[in-house]
Protein backbone atom coordinates (compact mmCIF):
# COMPACT_ATOMS: atom_id res chain seq x y z
CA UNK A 1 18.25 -44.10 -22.69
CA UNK A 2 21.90 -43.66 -22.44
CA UNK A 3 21.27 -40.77 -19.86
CA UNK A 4 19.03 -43.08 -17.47
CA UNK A 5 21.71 -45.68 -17.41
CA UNK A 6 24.40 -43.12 -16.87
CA UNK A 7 23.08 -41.14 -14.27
CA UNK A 8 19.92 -42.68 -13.20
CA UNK A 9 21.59 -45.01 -10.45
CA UNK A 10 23.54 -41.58 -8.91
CA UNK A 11 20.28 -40.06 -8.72
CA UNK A 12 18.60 -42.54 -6.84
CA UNK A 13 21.03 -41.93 -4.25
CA UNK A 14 21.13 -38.17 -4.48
CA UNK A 15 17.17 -38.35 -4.27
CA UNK A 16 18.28 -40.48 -0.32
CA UNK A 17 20.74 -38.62 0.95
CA UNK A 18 18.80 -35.51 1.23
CA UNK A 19 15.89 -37.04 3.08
CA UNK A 20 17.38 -40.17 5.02
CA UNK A 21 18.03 -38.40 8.24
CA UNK A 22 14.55 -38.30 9.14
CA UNK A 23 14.87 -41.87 9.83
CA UNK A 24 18.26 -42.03 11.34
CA UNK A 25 17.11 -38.85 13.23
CA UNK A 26 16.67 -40.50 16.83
CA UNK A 27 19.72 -42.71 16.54
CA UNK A 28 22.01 -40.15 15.47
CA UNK A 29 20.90 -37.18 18.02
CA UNK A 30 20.99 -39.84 20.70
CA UNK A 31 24.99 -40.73 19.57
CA UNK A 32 26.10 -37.71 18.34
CA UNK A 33 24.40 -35.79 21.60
CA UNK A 34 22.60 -33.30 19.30
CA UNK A 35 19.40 -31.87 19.04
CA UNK A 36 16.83 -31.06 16.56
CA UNK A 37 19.01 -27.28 15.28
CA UNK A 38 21.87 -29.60 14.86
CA UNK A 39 19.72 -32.09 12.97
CA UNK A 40 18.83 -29.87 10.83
CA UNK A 41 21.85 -27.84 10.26
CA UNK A 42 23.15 -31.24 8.97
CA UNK A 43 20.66 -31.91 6.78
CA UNK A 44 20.64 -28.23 5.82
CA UNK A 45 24.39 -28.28 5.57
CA UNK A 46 23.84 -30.93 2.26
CA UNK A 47 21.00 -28.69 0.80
CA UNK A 48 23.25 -25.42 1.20
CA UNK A 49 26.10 -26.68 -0.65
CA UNK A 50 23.58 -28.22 -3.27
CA UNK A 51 22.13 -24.85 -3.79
CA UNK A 52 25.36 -23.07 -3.89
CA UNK A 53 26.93 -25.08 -6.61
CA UNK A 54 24.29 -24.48 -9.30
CA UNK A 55 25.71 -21.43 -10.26
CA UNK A 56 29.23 -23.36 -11.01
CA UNK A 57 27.43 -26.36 -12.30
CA UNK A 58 25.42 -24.57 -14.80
CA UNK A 59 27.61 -22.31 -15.98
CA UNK A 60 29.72 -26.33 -16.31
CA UNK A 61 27.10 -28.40 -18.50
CA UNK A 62 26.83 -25.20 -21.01
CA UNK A 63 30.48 -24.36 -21.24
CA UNK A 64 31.87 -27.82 -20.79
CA UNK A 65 28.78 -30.29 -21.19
CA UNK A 66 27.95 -33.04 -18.74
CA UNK A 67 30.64 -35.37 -18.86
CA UNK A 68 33.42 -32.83 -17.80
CA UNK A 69 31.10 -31.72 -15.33
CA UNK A 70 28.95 -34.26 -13.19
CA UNK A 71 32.23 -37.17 -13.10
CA UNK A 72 34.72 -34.55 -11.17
CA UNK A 73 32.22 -33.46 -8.73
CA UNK A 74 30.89 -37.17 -8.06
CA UNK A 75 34.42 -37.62 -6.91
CA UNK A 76 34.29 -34.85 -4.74
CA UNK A 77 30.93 -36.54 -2.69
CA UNK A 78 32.43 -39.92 -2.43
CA UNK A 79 34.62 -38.58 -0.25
CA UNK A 80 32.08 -37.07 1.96
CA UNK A 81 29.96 -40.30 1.50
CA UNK A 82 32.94 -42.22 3.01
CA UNK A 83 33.43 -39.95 5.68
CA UNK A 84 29.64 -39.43 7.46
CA UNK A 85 29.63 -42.90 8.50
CA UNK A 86 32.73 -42.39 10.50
CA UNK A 87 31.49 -38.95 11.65
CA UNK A 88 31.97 -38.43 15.37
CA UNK A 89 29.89 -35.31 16.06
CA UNK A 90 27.65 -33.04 14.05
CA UNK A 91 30.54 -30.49 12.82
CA UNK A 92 32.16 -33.72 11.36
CA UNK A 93 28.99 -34.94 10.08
CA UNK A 94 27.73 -31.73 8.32
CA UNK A 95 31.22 -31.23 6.62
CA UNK A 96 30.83 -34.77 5.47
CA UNK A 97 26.79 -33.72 3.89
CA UNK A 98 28.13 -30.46 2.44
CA UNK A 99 30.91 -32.79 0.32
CA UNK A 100 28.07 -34.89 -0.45
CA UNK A 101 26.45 -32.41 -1.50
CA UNK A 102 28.49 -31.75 -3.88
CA UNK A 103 28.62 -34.69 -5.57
CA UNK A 104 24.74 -34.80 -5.87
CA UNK A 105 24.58 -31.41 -7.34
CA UNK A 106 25.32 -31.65 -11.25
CA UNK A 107 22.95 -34.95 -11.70
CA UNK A 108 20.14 -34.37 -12.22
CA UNK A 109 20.35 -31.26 -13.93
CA UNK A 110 22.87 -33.12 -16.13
CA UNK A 111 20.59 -35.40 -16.61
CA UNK A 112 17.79 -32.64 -17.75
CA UNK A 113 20.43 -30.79 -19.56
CA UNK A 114 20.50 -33.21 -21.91
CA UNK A 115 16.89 -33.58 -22.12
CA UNK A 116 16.22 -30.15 -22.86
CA UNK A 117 19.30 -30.14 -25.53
CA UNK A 118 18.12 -33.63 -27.33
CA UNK A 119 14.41 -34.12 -26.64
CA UNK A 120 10.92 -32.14 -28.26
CA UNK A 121 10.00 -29.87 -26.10
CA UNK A 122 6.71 -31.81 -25.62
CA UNK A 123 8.78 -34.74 -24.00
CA UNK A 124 10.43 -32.99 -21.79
CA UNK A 125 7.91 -32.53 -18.09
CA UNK A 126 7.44 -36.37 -19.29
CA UNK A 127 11.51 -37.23 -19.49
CA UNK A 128 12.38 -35.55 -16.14
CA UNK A 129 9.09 -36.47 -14.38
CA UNK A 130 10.40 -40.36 -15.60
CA UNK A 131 13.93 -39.77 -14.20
CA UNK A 132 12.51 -37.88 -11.03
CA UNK A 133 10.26 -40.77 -10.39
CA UNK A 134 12.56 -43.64 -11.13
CA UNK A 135 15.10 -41.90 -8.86
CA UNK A 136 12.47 -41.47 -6.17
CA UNK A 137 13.30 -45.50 -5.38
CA UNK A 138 15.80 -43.55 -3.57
CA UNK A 139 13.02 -42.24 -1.16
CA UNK A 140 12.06 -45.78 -0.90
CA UNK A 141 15.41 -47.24 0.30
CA UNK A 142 15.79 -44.27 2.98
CA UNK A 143 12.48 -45.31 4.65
CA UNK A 144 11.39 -48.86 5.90
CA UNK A 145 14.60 -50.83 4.67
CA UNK A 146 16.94 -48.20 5.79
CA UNK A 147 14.74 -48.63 9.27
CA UNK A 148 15.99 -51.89 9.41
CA UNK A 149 18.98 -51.60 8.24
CA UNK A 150 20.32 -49.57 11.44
CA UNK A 151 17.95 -51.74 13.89
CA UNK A 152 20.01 -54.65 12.48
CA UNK A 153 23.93 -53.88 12.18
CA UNK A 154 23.31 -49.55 13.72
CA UNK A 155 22.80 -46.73 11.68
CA UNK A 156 26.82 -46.05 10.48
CA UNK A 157 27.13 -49.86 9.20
CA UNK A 158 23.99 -49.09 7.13
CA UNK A 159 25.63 -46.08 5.78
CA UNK A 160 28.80 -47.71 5.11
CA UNK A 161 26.78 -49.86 2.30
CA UNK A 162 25.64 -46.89 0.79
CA UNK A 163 29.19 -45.70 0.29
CA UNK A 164 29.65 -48.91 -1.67
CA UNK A 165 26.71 -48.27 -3.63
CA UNK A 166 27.85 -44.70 -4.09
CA UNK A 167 31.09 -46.24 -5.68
CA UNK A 168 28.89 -48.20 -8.20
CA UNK A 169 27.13 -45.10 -9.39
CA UNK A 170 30.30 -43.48 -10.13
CA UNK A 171 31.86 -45.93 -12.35
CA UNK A 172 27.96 -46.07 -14.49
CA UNK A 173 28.84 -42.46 -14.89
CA UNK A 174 32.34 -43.00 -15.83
CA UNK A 175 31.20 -45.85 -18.10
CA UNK A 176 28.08 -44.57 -20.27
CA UNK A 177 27.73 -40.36 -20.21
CA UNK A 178 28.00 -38.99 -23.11
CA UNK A 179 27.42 -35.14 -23.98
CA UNK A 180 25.01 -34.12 -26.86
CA UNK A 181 26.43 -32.09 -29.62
CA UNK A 182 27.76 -28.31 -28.78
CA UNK A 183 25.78 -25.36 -30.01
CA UNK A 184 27.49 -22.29 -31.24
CA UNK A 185 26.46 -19.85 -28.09
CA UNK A 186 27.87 -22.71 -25.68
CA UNK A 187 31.20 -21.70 -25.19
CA UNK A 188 29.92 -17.87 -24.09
CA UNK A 189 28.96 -15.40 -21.40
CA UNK A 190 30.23 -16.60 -18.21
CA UNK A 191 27.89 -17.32 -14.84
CA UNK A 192 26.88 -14.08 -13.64
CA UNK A 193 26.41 -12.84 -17.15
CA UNK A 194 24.33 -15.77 -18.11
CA UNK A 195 22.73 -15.38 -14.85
CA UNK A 196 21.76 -11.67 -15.48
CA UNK A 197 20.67 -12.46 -19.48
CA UNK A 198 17.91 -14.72 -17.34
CA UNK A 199 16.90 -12.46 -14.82
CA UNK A 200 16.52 -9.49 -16.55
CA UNK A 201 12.92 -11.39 -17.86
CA UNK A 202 10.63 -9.70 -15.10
CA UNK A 203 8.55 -13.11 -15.43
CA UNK A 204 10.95 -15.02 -13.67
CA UNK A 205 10.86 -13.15 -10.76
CA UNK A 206 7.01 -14.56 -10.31
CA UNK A 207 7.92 -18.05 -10.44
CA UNK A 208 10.84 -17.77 -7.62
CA UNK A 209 8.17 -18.12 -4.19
CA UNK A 210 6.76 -21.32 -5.20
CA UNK A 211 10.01 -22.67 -6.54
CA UNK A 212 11.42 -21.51 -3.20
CA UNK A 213 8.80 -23.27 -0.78
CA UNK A 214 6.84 -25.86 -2.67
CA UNK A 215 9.36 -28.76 -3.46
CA UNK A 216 10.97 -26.75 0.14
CA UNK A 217 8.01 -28.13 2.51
CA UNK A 218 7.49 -31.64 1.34
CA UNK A 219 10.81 -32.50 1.51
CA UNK A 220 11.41 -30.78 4.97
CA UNK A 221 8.44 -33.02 5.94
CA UNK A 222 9.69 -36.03 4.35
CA UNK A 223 13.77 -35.54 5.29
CA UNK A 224 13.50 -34.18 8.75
CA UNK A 225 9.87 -34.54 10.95
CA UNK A 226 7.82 -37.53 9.54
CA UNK A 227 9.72 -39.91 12.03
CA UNK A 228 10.28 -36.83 14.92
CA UNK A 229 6.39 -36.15 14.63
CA UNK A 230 4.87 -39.78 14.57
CA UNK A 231 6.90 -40.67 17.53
CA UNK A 232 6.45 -37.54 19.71
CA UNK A 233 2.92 -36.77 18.79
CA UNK A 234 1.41 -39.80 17.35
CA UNK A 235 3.13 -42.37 19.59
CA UNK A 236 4.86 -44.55 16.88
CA UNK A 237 7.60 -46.96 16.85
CA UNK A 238 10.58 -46.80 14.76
CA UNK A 239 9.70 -49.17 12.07
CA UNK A 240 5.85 -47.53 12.45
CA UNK A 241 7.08 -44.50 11.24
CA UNK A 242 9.45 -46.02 8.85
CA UNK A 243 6.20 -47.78 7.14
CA UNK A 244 4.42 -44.52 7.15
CA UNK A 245 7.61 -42.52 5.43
CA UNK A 246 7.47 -45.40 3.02
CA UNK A 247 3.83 -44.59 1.94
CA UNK A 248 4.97 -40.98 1.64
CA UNK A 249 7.71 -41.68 -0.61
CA UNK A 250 5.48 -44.34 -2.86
CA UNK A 251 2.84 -41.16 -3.46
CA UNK A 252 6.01 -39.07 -3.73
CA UNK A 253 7.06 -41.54 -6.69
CA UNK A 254 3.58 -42.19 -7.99
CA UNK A 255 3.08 -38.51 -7.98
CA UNK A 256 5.89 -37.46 -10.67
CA UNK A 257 5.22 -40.63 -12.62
CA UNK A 258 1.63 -39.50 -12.92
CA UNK A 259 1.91 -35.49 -13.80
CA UNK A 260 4.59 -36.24 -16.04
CA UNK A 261 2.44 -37.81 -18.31
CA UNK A 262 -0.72 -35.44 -17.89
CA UNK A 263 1.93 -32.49 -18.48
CA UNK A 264 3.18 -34.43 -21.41
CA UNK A 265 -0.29 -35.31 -22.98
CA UNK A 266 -2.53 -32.22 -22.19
CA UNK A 267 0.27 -29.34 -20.96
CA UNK A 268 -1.65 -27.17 -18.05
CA UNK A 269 1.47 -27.27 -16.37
CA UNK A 270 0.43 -24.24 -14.16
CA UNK A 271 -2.61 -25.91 -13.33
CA UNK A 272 -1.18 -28.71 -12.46
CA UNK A 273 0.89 -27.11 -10.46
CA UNK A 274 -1.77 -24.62 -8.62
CA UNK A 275 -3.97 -27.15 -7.43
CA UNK A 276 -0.89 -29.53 -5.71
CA UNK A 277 -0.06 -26.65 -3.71
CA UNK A 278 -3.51 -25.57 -3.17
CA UNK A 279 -3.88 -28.89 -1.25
CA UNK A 280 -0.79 -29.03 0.22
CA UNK A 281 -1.84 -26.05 2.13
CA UNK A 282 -5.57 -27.29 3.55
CA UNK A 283 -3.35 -30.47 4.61
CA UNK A 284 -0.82 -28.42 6.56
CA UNK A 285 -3.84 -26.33 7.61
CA UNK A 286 -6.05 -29.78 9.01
CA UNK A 287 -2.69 -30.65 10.74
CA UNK A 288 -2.41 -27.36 12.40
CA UNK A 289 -5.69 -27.14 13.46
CA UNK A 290 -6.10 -31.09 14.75
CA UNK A 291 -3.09 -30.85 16.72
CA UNK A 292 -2.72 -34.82 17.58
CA UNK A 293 -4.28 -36.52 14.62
CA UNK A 294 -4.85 -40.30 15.06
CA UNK A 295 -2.61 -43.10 12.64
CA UNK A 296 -4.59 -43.08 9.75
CA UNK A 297 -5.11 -39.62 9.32
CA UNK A 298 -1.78 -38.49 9.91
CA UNK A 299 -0.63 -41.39 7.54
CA UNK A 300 -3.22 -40.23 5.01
CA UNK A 301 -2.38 -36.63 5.72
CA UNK A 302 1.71 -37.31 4.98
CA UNK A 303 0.85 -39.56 1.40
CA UNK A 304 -1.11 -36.62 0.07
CA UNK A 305 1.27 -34.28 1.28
CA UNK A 306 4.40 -36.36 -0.78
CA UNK A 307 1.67 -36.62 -4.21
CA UNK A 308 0.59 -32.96 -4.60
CA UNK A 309 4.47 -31.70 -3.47
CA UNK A 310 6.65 -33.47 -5.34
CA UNK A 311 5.87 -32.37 -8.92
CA UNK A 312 8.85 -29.91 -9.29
CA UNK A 313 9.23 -31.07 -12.78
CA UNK A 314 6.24 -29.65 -13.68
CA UNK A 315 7.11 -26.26 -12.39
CA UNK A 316 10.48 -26.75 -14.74
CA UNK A 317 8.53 -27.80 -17.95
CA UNK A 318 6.06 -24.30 -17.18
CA UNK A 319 9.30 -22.13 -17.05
CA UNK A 320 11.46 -24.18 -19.89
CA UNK A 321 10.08 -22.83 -22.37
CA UNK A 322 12.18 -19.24 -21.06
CA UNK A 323 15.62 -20.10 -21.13
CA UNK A 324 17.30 -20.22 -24.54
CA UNK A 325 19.45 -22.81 -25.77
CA UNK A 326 22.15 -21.19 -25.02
CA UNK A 327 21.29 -20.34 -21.64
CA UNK A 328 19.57 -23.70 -20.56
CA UNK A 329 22.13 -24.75 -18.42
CA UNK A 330 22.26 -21.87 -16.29
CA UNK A 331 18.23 -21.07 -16.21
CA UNK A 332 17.95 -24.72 -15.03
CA UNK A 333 20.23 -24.47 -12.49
CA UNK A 334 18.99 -21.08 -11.33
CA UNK A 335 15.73 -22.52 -10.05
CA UNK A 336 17.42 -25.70 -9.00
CA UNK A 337 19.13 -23.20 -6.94
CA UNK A 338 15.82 -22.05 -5.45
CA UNK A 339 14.39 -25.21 -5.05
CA UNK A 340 17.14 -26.81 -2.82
CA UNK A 341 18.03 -23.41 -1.12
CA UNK A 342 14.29 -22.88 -0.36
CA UNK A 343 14.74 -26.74 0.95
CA UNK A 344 17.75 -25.39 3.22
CA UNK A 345 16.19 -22.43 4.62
CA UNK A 346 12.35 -24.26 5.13
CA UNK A 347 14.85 -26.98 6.97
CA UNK A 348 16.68 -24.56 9.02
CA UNK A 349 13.32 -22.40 9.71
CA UNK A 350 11.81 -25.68 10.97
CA UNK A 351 14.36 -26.77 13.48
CA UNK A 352 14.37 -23.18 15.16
CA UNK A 353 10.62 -23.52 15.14
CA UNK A 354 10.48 -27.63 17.03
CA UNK A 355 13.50 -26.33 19.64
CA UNK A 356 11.92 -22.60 20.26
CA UNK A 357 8.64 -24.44 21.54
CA UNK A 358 10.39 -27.15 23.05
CA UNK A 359 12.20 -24.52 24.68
CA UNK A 360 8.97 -22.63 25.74
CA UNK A 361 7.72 -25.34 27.31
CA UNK A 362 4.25 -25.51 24.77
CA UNK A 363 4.51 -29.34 24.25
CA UNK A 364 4.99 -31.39 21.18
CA UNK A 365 1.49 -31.37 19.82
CA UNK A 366 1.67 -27.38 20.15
CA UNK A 367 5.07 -27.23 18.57
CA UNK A 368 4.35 -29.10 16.04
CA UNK A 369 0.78 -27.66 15.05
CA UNK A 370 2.72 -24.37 15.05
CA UNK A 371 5.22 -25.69 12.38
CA UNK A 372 2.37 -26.96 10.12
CA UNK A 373 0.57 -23.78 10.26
CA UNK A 374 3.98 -21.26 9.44
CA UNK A 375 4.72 -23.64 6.96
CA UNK A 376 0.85 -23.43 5.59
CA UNK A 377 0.86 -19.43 5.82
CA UNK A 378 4.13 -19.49 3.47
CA UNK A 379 3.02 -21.71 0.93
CA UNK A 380 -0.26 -20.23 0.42
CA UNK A 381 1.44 -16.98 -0.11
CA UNK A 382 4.10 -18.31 -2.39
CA UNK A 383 0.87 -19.79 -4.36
CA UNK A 384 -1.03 -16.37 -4.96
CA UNK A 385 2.41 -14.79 -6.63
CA UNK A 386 2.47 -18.00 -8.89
CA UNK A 387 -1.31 -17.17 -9.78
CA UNK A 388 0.44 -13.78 -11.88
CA UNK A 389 2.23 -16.48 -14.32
CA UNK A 390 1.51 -16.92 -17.72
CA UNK A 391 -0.22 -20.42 -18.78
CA UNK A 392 1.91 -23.25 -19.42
CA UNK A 393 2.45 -24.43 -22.72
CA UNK A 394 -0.70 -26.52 -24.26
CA UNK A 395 -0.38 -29.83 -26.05
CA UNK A 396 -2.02 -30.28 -29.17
């Protein structure tokens, strides 16, 4: 419980800040003067530096534990968190991400860290899934209320309050982490050794596509062209597509809630797992194919794309049971790496994708459809490697 109060606040906000543009994503290209590869080099700009700093972070939480190594970083992305409200362009405001970035990277996995260091094995899809849904509220503030937030006071007032709640998170953190006992092994290889000890196991290699796209998509979706699509496609208003980004995130919330606790009663992780994605895919298919779908079944078609993608914690309970003790830190972090670099480059992919048929002239609906359906064709791919796995551990 101690870990939920310490870092369970700073994860909320780490679970916003990589998907709130989407509904500042108007406001800011219209003042910044920026269009959608800017966008999304900004948001990718946070996911980059998140990604990167894995390797450092969990080479940290095994050599130095969590304390030593979430509280210095969280200092580093307050500063960014100060400074994107104030940002004048999107060079300014991407610098000010990538520092946020920063700070975001070492919570959760401090967070799971601990779990997998402290907790039966059996409890610990259930722990994260907890923590991953609890944060999720995070999801909830960047959506509706955030909507209103900028249509009342404008979009950098809003994020000035979110640099005060930033400063809150950091003094919980100061105030209640603790790190769990040291092991033995702790204080050994370094990062790239550690690194190579973990991929040397041939088995990991078949896990890396769907860790690279599958948490990737939805939060592309979610982060970048929920509020883009509605409004050029569907014909939305703001605080239209602010509701319907708000049902997303609830089935994004309900979602880990919900396979946390099959994955901690039953197991069948993989299964789990294989049929999210499965569905994932017809949905991005449907939207392909449909082109201009009408409100409810593009608002039904984004909540059952944020259920069946948001279950990365299941996909880290299937490969836990790989890493050794020793190692946990840096196997953790490894696919953490994938999961928010895959996030970056699905991002970055994306944007090239909306400008290049703006560009061509094809028209929104095209454009779109032709995003969907790339983004379908990956996933499904990514999903037939996963099929060579082994089965996820069973509960008795």
């Amino acid at each position: 419980m101690q870990t939920f109060a310490a870092l369970l606040f700073a994860y909320v906000l780490s679970i916003f800040f990589r998907s709130f543009l989407s509904v500042l994503a108007t406001k800011i290209m219209a003042d910044m003067g920026i269009g959608a590869t800017e966008l999304a080099a900004m948001s990718s700009a946070w996911f980059i530096v998140f990604a990167v700093m894995q390797f450092p972070v969990g080479w940290a939480l095994d050599a130095l534990g969590p304390r030593r190594t979430v509280i210095p970083l969280m200092l580093v992305g307050g500063i960014g968190v100060v400074l994107f409200p104030f940002a004048p362009d999107a060079t300014t405001g991407a610098f000010a991400m990538g520092l946020i970035g920063v700070g975001c990277a070492p919570v959760f996995m401090g967070a799971l860290y601990i779990f997998a260091r402290t907790a039966e094995p059996s409890r610990f899809g259930l722990l994260a899934s907890l923590l991953l849904g609890f944060g999720s509220i995070g999801n909830l503030i960047g959506t509706t209320p955030l909507a209103l937030a900028a249509e009342a006071w404008g979009w950098r007032q809003a994020m000035m309050g979110l640099a005060v709640l930033y400063g809150l998170a950091f003094v919980m953190a100061v105030l209640f982490l603790k790190d769990p006992p040291r092991i033995a092994a702790q204080a050994g290889s370094g990062v790239l050794a550690g690194l190579g000890e973990i991929l040397r196991q041939r088995v990991i290699w078949l896990f890396m596509p769907i860790v690279l796209f599958s948490y990737a998509i939805t939060v592309t979706l979610r982060g970048l062209w929920v509020a883009p699509f509605l409004e050029k496609v569907v014909g939305l208003d703001t605080l239209a597509q602010g509701d319907v980004a708000l049902a997303m995130a609830i089935a994004m919330t309900l979602s880990a809630f919900l396979f946390g606790a099959i994955e901690s009663r039953i197991g069948r992780a993989k299964a789990l797992a294989l049929g999210g994605n499965l569905v994932m895919v017809g949905v991005l298919a449907a939207l392909a194919a449909v082109g201009k779908p009408t409100v409810p079944a593009a608002t039904l078609a984004f909540i059952v794309l944020g259920f069946c993608g948001f279950g990365y914690t299941i996909l880290m309970a299937h490969m836990r049971p790989l890493f050794p003790d020793h190692l946990v830190g840096r196997g953790m972090t490894l696919m953490n790496f994938l999961f928010i670099g895959g996030a970056a480059l699905v991002q970055t992919g994306s944007g090239w994708l909306i400008d290049q048929g703006r560009t061509a002239g094809i028209g929104e609906v095209e454009t779109f459809a032709r995003m969907h359906l790339v983004l379908a064709a990956v996933l499904f791919a990514a999903t037939l490697v996963y099929l060579l796995t082994p089965p996820g551990p069973k509960r008795r």
